[in-house]
N, C-alpha and C. Protein backbone atom coordinates (compact mmCIF):
# COMPACT_ATOMS: atom_id res chain seq x y z
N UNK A 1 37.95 -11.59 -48.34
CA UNK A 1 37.91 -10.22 -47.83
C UNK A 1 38.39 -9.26 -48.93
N UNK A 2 37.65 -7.75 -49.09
CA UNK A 2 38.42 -7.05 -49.68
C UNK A 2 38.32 -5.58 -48.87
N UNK A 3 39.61 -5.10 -49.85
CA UNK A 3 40.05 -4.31 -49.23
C UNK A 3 40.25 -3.12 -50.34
N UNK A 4 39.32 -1.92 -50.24
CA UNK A 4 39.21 -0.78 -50.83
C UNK A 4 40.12 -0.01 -50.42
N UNK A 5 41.00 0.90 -51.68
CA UNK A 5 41.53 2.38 -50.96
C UNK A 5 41.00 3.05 -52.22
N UNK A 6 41.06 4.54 -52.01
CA UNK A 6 41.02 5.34 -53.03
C UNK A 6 42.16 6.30 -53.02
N UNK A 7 43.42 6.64 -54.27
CA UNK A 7 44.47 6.80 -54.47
C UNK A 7 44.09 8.24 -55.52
N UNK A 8 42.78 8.18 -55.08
CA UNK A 8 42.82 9.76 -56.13
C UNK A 8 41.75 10.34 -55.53
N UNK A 9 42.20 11.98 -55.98
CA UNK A 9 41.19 13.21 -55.68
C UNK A 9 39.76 13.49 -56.26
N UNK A 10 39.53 13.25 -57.75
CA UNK A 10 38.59 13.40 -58.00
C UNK A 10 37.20 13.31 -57.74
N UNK A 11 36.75 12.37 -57.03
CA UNK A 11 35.58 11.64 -56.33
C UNK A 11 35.84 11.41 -55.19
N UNK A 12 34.98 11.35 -54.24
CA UNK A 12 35.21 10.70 -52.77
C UNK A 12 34.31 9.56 -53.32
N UNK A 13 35.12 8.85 -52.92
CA UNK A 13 34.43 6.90 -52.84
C UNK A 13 34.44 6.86 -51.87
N UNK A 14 32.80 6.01 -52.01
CA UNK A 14 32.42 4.95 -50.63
C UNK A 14 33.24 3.83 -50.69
N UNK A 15 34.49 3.97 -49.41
CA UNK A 15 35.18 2.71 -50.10
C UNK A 15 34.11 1.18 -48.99
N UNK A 16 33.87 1.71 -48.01
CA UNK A 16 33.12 0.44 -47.63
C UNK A 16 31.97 0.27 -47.84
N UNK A 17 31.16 0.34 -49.11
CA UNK A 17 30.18 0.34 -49.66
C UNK A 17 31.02 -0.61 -51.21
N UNK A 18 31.99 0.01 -51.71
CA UNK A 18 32.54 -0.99 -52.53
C UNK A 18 33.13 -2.08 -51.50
N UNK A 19 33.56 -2.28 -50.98
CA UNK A 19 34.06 -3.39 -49.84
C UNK A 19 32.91 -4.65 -49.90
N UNK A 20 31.73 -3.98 -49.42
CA UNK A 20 30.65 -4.47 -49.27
C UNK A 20 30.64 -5.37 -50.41
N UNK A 21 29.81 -4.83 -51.66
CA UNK A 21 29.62 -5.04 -53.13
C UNK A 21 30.72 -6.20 -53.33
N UNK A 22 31.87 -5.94 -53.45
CA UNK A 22 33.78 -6.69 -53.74
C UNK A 22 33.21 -7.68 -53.15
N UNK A 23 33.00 -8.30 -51.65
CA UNK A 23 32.60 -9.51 -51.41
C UNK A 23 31.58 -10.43 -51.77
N UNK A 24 30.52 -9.54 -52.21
CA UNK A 24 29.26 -10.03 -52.49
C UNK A 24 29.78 -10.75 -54.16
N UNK A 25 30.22 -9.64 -54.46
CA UNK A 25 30.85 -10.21 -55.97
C UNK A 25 31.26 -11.44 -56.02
N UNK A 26 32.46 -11.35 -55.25
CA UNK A 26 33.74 -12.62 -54.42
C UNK A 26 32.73 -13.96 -54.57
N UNK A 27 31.41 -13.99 -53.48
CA UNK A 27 31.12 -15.16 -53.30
C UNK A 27 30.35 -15.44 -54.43
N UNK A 28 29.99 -14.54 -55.13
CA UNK A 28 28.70 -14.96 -57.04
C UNK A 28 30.01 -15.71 -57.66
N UNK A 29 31.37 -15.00 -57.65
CA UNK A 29 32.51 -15.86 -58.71
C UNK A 29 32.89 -16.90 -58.50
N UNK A 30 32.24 -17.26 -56.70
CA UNK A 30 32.75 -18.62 -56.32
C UNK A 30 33.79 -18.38 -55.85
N UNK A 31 34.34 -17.42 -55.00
CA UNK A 31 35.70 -16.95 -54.36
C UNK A 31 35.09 -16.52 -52.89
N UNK A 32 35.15 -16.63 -52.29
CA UNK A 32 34.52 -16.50 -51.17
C UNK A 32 35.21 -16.87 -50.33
N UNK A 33 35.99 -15.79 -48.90
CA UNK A 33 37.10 -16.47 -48.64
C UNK A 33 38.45 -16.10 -49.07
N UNK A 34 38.48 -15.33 -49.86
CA UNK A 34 39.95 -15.12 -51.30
C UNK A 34 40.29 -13.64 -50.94
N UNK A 35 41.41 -12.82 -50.72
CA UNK A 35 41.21 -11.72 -51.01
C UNK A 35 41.61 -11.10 -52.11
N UNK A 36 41.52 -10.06 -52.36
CA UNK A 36 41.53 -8.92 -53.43
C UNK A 36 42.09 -7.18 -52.58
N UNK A 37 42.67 -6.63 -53.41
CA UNK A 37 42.75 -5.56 -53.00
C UNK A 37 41.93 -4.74 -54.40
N UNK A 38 40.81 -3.46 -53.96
CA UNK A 38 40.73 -2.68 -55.07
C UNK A 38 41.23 -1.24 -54.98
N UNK A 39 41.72 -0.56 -55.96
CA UNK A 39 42.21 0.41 -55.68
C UNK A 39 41.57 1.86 -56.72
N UNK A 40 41.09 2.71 -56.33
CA UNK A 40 40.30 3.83 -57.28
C UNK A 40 41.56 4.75 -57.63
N UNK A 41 41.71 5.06 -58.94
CA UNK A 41 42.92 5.88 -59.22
C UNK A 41 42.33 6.94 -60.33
N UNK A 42 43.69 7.40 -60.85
CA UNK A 42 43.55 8.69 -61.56
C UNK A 42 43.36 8.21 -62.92
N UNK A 43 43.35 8.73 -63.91
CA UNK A 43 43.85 8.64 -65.26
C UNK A 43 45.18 8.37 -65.47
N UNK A 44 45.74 9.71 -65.19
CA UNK A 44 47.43 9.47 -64.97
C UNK A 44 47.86 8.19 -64.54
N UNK A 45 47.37 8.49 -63.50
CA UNK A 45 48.20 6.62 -62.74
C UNK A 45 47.76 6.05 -63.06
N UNK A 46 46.24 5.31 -64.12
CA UNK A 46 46.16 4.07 -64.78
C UNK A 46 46.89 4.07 -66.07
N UNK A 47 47.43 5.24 -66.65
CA UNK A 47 47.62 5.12 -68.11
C UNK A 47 49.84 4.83 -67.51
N UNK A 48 50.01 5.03 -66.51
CA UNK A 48 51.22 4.96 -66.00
C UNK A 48 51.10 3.07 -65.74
N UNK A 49 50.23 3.02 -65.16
CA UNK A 49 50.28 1.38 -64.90
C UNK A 49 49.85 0.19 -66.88
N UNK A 50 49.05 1.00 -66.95
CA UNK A 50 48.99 0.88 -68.51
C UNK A 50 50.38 0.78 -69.27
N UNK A 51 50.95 1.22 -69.30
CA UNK A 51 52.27 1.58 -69.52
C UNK A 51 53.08 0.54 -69.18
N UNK A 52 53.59 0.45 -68.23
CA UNK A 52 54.03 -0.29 -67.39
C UNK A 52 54.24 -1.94 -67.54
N UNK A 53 52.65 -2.36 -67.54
CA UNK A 53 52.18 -3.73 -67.09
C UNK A 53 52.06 -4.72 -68.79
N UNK A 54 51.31 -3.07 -69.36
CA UNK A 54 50.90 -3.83 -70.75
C UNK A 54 51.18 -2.90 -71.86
N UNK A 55 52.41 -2.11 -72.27
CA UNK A 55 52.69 -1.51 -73.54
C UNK A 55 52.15 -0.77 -73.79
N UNK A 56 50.85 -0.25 -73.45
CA UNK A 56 49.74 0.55 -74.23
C UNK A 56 50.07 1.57 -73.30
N UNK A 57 49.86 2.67 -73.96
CA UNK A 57 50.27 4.17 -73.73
C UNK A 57 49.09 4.74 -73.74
N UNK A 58 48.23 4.36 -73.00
CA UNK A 58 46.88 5.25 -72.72
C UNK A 58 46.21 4.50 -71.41
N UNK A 59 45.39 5.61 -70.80
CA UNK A 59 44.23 5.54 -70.35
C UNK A 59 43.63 4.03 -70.24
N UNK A 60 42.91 3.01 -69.32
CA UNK A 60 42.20 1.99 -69.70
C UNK A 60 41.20 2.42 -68.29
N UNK A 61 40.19 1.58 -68.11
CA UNK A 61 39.07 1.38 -67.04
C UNK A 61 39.43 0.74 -66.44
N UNK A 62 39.80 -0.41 -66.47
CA UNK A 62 40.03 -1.65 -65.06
C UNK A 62 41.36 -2.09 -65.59
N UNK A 63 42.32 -2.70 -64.38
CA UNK A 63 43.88 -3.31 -64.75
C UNK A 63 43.67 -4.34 -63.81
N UNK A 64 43.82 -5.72 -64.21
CA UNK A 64 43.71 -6.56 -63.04
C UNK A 64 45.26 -6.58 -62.71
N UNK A 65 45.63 -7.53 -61.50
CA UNK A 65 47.20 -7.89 -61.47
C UNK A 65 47.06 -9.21 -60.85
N UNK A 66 46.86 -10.43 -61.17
CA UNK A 66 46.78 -11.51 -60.28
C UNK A 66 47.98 -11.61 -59.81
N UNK A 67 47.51 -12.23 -58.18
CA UNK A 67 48.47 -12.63 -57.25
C UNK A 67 49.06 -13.84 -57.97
N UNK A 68 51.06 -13.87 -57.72
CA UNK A 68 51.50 -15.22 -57.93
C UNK A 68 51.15 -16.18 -56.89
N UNK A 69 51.84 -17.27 -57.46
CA UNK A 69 51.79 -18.34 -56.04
C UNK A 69 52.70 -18.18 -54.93
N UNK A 70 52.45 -17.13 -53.91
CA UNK A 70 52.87 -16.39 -52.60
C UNK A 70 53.81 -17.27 -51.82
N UNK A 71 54.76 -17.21 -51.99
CA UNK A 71 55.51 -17.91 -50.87
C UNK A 71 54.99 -18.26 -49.40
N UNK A 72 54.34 -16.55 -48.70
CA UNK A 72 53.99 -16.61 -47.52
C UNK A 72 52.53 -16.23 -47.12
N UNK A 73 52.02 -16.90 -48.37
CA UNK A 73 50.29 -16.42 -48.46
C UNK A 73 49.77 -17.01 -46.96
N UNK A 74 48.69 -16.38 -46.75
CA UNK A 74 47.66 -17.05 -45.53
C UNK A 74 46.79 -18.03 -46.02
N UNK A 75 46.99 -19.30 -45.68
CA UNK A 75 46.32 -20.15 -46.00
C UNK A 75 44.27 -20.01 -45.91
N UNK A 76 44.34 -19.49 -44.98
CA UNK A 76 42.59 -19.60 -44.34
C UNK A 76 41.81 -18.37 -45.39
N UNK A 77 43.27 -17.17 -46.22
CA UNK A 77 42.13 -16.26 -46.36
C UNK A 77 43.44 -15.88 -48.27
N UNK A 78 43.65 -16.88 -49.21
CA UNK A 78 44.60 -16.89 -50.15
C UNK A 78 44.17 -14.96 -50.92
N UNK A 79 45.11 -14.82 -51.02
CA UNK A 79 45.15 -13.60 -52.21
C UNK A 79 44.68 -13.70 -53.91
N UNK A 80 43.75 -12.98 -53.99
CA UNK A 80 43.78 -13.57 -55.65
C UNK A 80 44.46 -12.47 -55.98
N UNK A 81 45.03 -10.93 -55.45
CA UNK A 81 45.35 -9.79 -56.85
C UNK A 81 44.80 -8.51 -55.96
N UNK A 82 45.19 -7.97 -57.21
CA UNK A 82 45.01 -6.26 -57.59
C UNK A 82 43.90 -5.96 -58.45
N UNK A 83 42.84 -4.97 -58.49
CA UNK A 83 42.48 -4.28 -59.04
C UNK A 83 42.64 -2.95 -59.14
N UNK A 84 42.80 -2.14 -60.20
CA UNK A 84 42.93 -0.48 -60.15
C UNK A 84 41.75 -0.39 -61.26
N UNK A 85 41.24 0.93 -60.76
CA UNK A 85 40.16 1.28 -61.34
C UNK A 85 40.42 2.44 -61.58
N UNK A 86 40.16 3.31 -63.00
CA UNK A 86 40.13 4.69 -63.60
C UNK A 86 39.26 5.44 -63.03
N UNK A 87 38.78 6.01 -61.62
CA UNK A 87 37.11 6.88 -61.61
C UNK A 87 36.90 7.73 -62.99
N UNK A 88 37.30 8.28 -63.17
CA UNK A 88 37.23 9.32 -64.78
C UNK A 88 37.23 8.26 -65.60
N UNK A 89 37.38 6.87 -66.15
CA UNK A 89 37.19 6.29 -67.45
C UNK A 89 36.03 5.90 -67.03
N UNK A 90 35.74 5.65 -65.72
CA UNK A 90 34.49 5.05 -65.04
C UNK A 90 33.02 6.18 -65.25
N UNK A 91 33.91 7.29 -65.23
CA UNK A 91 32.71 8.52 -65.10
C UNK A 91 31.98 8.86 -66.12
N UNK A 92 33.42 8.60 -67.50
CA UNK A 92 33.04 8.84 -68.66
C UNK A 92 32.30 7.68 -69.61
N UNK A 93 32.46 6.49 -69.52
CA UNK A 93 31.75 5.17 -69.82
C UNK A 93 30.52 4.76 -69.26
N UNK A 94 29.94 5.58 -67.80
CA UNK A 94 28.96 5.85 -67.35
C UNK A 94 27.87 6.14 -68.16
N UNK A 95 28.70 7.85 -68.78
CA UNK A 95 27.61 8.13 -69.56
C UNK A 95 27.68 8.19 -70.98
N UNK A 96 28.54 7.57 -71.51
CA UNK A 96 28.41 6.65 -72.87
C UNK A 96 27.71 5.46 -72.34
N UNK A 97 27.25 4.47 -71.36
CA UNK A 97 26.75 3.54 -71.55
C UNK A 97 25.07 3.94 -70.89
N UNK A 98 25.12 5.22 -70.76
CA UNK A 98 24.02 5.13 -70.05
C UNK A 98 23.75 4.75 -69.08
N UNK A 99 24.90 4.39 -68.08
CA UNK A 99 24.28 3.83 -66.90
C UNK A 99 25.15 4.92 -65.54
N UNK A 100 24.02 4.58 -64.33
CA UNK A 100 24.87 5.48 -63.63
C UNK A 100 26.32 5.05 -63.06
N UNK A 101 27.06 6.05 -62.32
CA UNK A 101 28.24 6.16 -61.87
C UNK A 101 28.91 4.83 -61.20
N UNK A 102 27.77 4.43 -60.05
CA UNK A 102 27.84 3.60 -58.95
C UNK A 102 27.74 1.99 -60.10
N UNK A 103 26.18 2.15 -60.87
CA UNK A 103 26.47 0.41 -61.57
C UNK A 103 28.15 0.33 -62.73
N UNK A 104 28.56 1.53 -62.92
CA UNK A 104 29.83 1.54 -63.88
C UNK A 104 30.88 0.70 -63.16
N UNK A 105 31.14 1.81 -62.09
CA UNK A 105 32.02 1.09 -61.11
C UNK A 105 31.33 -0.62 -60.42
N UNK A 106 30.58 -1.01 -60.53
CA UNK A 106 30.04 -2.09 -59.87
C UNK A 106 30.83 -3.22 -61.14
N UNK A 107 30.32 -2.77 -61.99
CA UNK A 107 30.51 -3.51 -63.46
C UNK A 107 31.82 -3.88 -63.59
N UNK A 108 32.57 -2.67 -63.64
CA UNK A 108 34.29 -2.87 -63.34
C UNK A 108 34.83 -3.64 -62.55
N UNK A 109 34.06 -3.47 -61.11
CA UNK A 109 34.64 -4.24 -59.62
C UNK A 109 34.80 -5.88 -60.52
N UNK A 110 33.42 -6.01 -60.65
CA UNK A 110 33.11 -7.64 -61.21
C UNK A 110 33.81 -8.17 -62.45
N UNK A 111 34.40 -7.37 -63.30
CA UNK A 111 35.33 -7.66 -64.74
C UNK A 111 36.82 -7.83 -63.67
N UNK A 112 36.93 -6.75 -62.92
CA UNK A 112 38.12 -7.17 -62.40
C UNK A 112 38.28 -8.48 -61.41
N UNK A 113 37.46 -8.74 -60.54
CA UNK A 113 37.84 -9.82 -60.03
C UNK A 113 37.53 -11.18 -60.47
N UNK A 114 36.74 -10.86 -61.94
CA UNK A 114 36.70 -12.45 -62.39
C UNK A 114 38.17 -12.04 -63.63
N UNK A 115 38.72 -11.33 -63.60
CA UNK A 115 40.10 -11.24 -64.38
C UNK A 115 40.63 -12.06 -63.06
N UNK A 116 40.66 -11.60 -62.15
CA UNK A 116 42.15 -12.31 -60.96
C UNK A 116 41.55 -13.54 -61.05
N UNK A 117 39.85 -14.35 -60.38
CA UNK A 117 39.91 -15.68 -60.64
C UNK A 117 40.01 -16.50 -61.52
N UNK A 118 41.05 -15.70 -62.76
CA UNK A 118 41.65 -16.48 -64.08
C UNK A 118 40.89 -16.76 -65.32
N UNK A 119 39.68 -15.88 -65.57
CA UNK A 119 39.04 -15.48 -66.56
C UNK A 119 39.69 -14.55 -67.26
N UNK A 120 39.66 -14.95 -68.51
CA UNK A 120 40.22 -13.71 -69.54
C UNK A 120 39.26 -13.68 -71.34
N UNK A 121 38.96 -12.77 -71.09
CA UNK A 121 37.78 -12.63 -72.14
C UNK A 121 38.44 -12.49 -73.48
N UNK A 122 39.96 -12.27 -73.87
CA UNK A 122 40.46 -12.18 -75.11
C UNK A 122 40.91 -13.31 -75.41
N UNK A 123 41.04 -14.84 -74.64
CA UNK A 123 41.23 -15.99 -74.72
C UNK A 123 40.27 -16.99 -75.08
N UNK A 124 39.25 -16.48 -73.92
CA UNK A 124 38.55 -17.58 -73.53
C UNK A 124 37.01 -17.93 -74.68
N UNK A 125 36.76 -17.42 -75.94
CA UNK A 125 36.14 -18.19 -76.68
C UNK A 125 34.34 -17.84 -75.95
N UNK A 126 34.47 -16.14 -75.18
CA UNK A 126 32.69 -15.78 -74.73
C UNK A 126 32.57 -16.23 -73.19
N UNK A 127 33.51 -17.21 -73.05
CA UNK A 127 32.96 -17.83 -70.92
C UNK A 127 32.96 -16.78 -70.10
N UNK A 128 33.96 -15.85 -70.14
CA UNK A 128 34.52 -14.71 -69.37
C UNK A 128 33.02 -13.93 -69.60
N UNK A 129 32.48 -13.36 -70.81
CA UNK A 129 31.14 -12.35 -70.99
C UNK A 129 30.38 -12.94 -70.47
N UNK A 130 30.13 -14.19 -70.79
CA UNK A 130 28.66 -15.14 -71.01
C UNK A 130 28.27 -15.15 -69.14
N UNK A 131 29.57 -15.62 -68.46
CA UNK A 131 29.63 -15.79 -67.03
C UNK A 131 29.13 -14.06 -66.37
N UNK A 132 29.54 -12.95 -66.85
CA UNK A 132 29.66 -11.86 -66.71
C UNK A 132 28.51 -11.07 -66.74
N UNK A 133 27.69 -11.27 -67.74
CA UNK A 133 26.78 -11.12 -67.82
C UNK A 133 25.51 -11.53 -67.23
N UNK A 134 25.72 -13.08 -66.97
CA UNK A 134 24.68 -13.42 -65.66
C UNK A 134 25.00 -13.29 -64.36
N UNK A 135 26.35 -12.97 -64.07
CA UNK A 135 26.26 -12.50 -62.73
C UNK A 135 25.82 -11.14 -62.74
N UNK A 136 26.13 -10.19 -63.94
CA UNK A 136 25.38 -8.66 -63.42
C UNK A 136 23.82 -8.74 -63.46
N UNK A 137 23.43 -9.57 -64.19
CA UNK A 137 22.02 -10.00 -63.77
C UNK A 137 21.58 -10.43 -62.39
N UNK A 138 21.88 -11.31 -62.71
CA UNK A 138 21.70 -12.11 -60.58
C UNK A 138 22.22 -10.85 -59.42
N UNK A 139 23.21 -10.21 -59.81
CA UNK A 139 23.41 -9.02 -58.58
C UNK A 139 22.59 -7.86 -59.41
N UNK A 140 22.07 -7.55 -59.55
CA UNK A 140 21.24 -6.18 -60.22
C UNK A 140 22.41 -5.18 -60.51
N UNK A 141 23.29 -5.74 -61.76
CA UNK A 141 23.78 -4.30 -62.19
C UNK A 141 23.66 -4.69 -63.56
């Protein structure tokens, strides 16, 4: 299951339209069943969590946070994490990449939750892209 909020003004998000998408994602990563929370934020508050989580004093697009091993997790429905998402790094990488608003954010959703199911693309030697890339294929983004 996931679970959308949006924590900023700039955009009104469809959050159950990303909800939607978040699961569909869920079951392409082979998580199906798992939850996630995603969360749409500011600049400010990603470059504050930026800060925070990982040293860097700026702005980023996606922050994963994987869940630890939960003391009092729900067995039937486990937690993988956090996602926060920049809408403004999202808005602006949109149209540096040429693509619209909605596949930006789609793109992000899917980097972030294969970050929580323990993919990491500065480690992993291309699996994290290579995997990444054919799932935005197979889901049309």
């Amino acid at each position: 299951m996931i679970e959308v909020v949006s924590r900023q003004r700039r955009l009104k998000m469809d959050c159950e339209r990303w909800q939607v998408f978040g699961e569909k994602a869920l079951k392409a990563i082979g998580k199906a069943g798992h939850h996630a929370t995603i969360a749409f934020v500011s600049d400010p508050q990603i470059k504050i969590l930026n800060k925070r989580f990982r040293g860097l004093a700026n702005p980023t697009d996606v922050l994963s946070f994987p869940a630890g091993d939960e003391e009092f997790a729900v067995a039937s429905q486990p937690s993988l994490g956090d996602v926060a998402i920049s809408v403004e790094r999202a808005e602006s990488q949109a149209v540096e990449n040429g693509l619209t608003f909605e596949k930006e954010i789609a793109q992000l959703i899917l980097h972030g939750l294969l970050h929580l199911s323990g993919y990491d693309h500065e480690t992993d030697k291309g699996e994290m892209n290579r995997l990444e890339l054919r799932l935005r294929r197979e889901m049309g983004i």
